[in-house]
N, C-alpha and C. Protein backbone atom coordinates (compact mmCIF):
# COMPACT_ATOMS: atom_id res chain seq x y z
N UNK A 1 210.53 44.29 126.91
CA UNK A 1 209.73 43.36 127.69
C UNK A 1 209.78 43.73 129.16
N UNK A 2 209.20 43.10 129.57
CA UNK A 2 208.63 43.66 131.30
C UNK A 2 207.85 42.39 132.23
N UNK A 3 208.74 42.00 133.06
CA UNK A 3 207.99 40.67 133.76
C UNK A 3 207.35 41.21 135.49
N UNK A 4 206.45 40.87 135.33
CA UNK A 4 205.65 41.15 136.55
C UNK A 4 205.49 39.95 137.79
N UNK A 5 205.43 40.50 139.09
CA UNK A 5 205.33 38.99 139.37
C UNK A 5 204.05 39.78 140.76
N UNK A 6 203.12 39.42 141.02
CA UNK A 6 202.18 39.79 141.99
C UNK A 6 202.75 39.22 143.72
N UNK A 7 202.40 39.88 144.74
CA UNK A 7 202.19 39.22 145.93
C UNK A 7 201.17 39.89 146.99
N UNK A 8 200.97 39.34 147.68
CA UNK A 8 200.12 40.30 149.32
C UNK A 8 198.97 39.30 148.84
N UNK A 9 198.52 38.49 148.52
CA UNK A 9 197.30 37.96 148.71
C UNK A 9 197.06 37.12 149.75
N UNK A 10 196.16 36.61 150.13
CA UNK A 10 195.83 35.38 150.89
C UNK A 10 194.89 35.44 151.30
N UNK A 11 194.35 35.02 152.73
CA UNK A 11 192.73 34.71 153.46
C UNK A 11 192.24 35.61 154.35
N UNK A 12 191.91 36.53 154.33
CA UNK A 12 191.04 37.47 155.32
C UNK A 12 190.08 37.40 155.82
N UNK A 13 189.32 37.64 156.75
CA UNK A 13 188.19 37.49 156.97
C UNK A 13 187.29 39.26 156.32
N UNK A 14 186.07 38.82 156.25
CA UNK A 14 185.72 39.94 155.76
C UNK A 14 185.71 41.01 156.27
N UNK A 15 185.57 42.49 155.76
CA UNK A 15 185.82 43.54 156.55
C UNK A 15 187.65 43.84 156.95
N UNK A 16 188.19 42.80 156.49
CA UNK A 16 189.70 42.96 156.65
C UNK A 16 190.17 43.82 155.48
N UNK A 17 191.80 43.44 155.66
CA UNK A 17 192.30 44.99 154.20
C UNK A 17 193.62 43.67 154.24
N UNK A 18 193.97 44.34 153.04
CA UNK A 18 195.28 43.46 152.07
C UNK A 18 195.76 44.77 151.35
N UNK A 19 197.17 44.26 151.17
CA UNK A 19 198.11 45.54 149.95
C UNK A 19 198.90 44.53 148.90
N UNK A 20 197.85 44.55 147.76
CA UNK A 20 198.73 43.61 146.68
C UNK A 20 200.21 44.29 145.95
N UNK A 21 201.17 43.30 145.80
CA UNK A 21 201.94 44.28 144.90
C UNK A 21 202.20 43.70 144.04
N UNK A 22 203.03 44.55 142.78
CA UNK A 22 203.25 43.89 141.73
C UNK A 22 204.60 44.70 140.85
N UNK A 23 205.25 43.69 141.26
CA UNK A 23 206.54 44.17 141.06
C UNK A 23 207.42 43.75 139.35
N UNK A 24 208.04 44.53 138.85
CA UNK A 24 208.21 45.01 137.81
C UNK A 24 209.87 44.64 137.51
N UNK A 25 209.95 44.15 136.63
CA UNK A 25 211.62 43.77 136.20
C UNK A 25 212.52 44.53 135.68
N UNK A 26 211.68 45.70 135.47
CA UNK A 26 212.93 47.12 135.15
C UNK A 26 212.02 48.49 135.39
N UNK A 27 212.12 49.15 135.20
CA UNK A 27 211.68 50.50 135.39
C UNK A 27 210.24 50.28 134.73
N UNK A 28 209.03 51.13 135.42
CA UNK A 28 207.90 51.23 135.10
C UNK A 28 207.62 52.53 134.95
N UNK A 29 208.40 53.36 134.46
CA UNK A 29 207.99 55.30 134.49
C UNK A 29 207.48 55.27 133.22
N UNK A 30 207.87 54.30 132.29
CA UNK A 30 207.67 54.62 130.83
C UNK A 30 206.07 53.96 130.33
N UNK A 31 205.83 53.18 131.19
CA UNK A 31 204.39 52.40 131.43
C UNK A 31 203.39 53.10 131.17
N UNK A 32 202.78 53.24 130.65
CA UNK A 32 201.48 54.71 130.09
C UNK A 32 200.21 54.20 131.37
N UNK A 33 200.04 53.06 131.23
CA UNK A 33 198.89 52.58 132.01
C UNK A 33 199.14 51.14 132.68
N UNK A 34 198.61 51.13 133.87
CA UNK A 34 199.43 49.92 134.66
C UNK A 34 197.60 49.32 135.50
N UNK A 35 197.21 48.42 135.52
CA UNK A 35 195.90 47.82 135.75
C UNK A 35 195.91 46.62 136.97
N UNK A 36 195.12 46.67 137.27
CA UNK A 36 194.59 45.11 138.14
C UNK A 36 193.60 44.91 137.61
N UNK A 37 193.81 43.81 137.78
CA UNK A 37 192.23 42.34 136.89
C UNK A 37 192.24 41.73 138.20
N UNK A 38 190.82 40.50 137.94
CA UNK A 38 190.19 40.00 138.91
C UNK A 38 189.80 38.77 138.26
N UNK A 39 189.89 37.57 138.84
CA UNK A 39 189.38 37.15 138.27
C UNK A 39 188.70 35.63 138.94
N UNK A 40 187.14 35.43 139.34
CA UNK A 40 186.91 34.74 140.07
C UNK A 40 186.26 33.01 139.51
N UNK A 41 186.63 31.71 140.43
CA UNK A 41 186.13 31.09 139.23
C UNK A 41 184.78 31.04 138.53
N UNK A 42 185.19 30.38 136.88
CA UNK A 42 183.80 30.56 136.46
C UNK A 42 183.66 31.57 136.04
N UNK A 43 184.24 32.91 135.93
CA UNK A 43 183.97 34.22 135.69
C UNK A 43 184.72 35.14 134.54
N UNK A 44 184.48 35.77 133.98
CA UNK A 44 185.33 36.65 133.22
C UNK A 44 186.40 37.49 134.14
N UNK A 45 187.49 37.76 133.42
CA UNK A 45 188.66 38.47 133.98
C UNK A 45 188.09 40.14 133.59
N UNK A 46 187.79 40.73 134.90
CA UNK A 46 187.45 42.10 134.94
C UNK A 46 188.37 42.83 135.65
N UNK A 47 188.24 44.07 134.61
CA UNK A 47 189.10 45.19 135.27
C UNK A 47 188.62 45.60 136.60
N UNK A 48 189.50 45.93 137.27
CA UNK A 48 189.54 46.35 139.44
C UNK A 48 189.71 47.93 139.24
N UNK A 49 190.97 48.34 138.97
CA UNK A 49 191.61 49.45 138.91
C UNK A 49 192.72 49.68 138.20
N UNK A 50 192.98 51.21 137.52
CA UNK A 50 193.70 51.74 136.75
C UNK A 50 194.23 52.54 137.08
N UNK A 51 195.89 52.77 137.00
CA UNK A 51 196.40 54.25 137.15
C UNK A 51 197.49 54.45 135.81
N UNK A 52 197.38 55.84 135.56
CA UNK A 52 198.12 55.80 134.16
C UNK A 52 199.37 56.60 134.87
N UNK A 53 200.76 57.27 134.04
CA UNK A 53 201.97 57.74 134.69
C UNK A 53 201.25 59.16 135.02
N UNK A 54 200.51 59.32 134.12
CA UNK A 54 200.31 60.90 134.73
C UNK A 54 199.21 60.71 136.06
N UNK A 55 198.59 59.49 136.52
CA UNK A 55 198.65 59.27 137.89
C UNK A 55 196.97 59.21 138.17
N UNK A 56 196.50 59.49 137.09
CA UNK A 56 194.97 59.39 136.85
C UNK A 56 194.17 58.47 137.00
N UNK A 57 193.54 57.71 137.74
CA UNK A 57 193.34 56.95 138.45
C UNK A 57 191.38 56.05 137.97
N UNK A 58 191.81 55.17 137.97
CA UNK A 58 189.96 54.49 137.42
C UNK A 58 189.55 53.32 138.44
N UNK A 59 188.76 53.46 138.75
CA UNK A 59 188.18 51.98 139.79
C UNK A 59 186.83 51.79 139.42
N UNK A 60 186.59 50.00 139.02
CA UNK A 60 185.51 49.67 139.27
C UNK A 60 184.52 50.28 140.14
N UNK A 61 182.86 50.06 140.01
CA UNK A 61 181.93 50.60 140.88
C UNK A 61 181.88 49.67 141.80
N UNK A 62 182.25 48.69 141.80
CA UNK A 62 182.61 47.75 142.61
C UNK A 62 183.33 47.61 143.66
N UNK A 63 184.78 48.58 143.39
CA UNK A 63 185.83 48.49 144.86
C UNK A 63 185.91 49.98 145.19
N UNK A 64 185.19 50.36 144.35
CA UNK A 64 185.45 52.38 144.41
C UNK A 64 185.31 52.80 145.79
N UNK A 65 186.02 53.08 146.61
CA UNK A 65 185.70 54.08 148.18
C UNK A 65 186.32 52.63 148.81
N UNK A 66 186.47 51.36 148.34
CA UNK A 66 187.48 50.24 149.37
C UNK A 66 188.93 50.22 148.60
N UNK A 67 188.77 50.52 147.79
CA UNK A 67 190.20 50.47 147.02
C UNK A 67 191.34 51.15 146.56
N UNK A 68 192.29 51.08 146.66
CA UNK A 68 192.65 52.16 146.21
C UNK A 68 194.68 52.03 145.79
N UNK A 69 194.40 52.21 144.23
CA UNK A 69 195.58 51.95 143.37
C UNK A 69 196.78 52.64 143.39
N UNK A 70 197.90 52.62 143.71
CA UNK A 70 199.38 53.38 143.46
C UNK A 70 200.11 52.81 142.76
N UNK A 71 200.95 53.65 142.66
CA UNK A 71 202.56 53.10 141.56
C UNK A 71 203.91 53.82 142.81
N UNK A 72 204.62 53.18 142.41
CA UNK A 72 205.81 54.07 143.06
C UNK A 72 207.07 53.30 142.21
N UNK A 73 207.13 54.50 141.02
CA UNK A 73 207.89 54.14 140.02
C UNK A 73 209.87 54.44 140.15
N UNK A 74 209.74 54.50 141.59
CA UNK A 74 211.17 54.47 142.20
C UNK A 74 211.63 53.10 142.49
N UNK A 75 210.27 52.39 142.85
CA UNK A 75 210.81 50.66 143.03
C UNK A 75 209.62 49.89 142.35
N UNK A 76 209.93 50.65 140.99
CA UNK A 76 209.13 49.70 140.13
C UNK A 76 208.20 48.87 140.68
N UNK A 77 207.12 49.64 140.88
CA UNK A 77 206.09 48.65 142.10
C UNK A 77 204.97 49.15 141.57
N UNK A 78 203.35 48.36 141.40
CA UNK A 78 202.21 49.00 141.03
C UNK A 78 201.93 48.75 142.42
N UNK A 79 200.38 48.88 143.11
CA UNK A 79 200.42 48.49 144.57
C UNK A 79 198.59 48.66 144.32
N UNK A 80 197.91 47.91 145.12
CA UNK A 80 196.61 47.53 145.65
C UNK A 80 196.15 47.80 146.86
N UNK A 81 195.69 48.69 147.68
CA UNK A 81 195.24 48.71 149.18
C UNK A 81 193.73 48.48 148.68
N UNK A 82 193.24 47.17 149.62
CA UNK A 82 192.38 46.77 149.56
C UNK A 82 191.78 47.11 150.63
N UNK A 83 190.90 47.56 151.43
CA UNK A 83 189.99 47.67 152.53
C UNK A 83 188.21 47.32 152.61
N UNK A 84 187.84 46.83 153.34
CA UNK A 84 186.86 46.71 153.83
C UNK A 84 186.50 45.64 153.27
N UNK A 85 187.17 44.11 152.70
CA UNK A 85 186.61 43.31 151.77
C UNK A 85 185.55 42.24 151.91
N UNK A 86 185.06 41.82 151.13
CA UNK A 86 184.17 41.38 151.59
C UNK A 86 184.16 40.03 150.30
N UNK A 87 183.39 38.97 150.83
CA UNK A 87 183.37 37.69 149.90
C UNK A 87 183.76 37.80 148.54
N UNK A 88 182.64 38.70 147.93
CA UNK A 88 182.77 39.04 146.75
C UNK A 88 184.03 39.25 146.02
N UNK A 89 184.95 39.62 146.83
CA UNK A 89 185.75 40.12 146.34
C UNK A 89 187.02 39.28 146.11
N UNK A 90 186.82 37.75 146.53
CA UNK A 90 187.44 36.54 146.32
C UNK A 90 187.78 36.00 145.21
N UNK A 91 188.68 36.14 144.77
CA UNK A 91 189.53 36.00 143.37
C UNK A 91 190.69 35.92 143.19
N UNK A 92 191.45 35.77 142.01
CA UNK A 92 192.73 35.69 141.64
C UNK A 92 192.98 37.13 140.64
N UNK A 93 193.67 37.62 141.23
CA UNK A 93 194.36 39.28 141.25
C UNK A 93 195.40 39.08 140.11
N UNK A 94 195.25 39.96 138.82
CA UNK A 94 196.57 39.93 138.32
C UNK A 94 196.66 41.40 138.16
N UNK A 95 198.10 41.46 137.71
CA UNK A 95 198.32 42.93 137.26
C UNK A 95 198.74 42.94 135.45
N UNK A 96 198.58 43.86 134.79
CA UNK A 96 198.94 44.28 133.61
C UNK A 96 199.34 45.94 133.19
N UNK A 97 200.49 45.27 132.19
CA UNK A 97 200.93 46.57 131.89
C UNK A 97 201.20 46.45 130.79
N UNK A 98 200.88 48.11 129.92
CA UNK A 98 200.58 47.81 128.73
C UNK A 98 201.82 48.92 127.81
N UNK A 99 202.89 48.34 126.95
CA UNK A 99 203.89 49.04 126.43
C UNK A 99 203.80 49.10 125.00
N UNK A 100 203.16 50.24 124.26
CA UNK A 100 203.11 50.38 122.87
C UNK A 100 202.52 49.26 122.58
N UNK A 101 201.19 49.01 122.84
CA UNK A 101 200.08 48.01 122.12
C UNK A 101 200.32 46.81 122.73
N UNK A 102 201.33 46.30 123.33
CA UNK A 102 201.92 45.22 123.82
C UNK A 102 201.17 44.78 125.41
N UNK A 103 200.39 43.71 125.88
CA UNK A 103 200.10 43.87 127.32
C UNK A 103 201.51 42.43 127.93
N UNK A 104 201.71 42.95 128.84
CA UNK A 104 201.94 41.99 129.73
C UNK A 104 200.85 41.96 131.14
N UNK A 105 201.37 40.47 131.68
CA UNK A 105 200.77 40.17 132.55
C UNK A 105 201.25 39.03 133.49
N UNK A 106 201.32 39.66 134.59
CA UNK A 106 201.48 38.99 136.10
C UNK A 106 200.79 37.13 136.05
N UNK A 107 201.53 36.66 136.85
CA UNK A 107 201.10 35.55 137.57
C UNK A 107 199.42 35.19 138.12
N UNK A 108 199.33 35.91 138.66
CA UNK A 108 198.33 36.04 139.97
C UNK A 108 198.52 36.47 141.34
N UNK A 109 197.44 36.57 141.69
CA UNK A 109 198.00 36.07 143.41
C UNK A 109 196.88 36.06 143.53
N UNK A 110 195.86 34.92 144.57
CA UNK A 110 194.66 34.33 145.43
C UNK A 110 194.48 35.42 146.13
N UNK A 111 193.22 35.83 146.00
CA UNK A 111 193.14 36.76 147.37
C UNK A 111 191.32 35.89 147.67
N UNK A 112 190.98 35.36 148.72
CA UNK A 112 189.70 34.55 149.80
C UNK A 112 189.17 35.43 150.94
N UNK A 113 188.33 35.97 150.55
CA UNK A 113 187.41 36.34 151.76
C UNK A 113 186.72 35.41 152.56
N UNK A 114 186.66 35.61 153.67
CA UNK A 114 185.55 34.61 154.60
C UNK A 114 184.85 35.38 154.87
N UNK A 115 183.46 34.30 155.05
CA UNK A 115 182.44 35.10 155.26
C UNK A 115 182.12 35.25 156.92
């Protein structure tokens, strides 16, 4: 098992940047694929971005060229640099990680754009 817990969210104005993290209760090297979801109200929970251990990397067409996903599996950390955001992009952030068919999943964390 593997408990996640998210932070870095809150209120920006638009055009601002945020670094979500999502921190991990034991080692994450063994993690094949580690994700952010989104999820705004009213809305389906959509995938943001993906990085797998071998470091391969997937982003929505949505945050692609503002976003941009790491791991740093020395302090069990997935990580979010958000830039240039904008309303849209106002939601509740989780992270997931997925161990032999198994997902876990993070808390949340709020992230509010102003317009």
């Amino acid at each position: 098992q593997v408990q996640l817990v998210e932070s870095g969210g809150g209120l920006v104005q638009a055009g601002g940047s945020l670094r979500l993290s999502c921190a991990a209760s034991r080692s994450i090297a063994s993690l094949r694929d580690m994700r952010w979801y989104r999820q705004a109200p009213g809305k389906q929970r959509d995938l943001v971005a993906s990085i797998a251990s071998i470091l391969i990397t997937y982003y929505a067409d949505s945050v692609k060229g503002r976003f941009t996903i790491s791991r740093d599996n020395a302090k069990n950390t997935l990580y979010l640099q958000m830039n240039s955001l904008k309303p849209e992009d106002t939601a509740v952030y989780y992270c997931k990680a997925d161990e032999l068919g198994v997902n876990y999943w993070g808390q949340g964390t709020q992230v509010t754009v102003s317009s």
